[in-house]
Protein backbone atom coordinates (compact mmCIF):
# COMPACT_ATOMS: atom_id res chain seq x y z
CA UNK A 1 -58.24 25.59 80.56
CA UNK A 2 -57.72 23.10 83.34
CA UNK A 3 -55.18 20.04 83.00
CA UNK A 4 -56.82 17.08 84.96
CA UNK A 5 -54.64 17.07 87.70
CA UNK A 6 -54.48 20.53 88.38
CA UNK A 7 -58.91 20.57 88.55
CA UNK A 8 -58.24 17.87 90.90
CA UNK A 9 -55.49 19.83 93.18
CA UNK A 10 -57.80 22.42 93.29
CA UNK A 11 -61.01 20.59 94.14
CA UNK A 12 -58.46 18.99 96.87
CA UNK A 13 -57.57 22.39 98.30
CA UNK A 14 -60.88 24.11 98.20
CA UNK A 15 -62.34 21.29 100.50
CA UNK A 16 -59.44 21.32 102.48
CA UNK A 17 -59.92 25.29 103.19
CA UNK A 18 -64.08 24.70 103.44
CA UNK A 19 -63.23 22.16 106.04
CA UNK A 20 -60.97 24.33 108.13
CA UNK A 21 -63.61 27.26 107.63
CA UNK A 22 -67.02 27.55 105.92
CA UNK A 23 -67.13 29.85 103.13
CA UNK A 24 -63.00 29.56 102.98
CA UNK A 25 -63.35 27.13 100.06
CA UNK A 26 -65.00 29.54 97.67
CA UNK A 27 -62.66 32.20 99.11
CA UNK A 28 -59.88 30.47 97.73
CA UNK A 29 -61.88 29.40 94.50
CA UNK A 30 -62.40 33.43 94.04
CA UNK A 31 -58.88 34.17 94.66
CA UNK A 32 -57.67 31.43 92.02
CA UNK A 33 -60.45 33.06 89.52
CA UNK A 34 -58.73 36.39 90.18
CA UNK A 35 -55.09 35.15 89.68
CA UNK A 36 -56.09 33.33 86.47
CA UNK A 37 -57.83 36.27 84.98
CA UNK A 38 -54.59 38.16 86.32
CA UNK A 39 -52.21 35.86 84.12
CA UNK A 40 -54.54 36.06 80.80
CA UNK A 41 -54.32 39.46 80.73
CA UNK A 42 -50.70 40.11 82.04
CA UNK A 43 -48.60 36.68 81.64
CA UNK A 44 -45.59 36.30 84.29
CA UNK A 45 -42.23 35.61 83.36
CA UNK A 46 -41.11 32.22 82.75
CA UNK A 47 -39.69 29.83 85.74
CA UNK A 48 -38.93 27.22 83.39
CA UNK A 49 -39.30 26.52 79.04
CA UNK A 50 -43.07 26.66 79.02
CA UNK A 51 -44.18 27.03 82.28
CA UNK A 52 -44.61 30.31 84.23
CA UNK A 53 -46.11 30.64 88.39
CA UNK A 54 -48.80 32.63 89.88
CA UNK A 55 -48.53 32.83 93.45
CA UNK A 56 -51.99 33.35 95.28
CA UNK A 57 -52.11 36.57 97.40
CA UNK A 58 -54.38 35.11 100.56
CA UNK A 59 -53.40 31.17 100.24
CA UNK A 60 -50.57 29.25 100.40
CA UNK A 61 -50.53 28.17 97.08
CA UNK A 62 -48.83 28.72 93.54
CA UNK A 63 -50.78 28.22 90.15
CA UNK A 64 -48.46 26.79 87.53
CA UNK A 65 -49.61 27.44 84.32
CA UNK A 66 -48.78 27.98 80.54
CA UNK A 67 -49.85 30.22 77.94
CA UNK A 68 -51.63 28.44 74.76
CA UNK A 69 -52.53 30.97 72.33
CA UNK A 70 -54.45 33.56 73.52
CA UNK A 71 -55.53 31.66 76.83
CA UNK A 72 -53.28 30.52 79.89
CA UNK A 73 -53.75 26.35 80.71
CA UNK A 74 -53.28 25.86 84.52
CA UNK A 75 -50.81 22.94 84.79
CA UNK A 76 -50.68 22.36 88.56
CA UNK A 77 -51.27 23.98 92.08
CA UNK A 78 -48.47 23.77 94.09
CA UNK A 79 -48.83 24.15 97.88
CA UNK A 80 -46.37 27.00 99.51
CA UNK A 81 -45.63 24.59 102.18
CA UNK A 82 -45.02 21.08 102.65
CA UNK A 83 -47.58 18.08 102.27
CA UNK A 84 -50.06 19.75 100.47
CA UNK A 85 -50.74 19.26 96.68
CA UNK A 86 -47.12 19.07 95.30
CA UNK A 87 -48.21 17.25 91.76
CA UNK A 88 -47.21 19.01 88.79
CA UNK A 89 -48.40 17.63 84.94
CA UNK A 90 -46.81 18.22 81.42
């Protein structure tokens, strides 16, 4: 389950990464696959009422997500560093 602004954050990153490196985009596409599939079957603890973080063990980046049910809804991708996709939903 994708909120709209996190599909978009991660369309952003992965043609950031395929820009700076063919094949790098569906690297990190792989990786994010991996961490979600991670979090569905072992959820993090929470970082704030709702909301619980998935850092991203080759990129720079940080999947923000929560868990509905039996399924975990990705909320944002947060960039480890500054400038790069810092939007989070509700």
């Amino acid at each position: 389950m994708l909120a709209p602004a996190a599909a978009s954050e991660i369309a952003d990153a992965a043609c950031a990464y395929e820009a700076t490196s063919p094949g790098m985009g569906r690297q990190f596409l792989a990786e994010l696959d991996r961490a979600i599939d991670g979090v569905r079957a072992h959820p993090f603890a929470a970082i704030a009422p709702g909301c619980r973080r998935c850092m991203l063990r080759r990129f720079a980046y940080a999947a923000i997500y929560r868990v509905v049910g039996s399924d975990a809804q990705l909320l944002a991708l947060l960039a480890k560093r500054p400038g790069h996709g810092t939007h989070m939903t509700s």
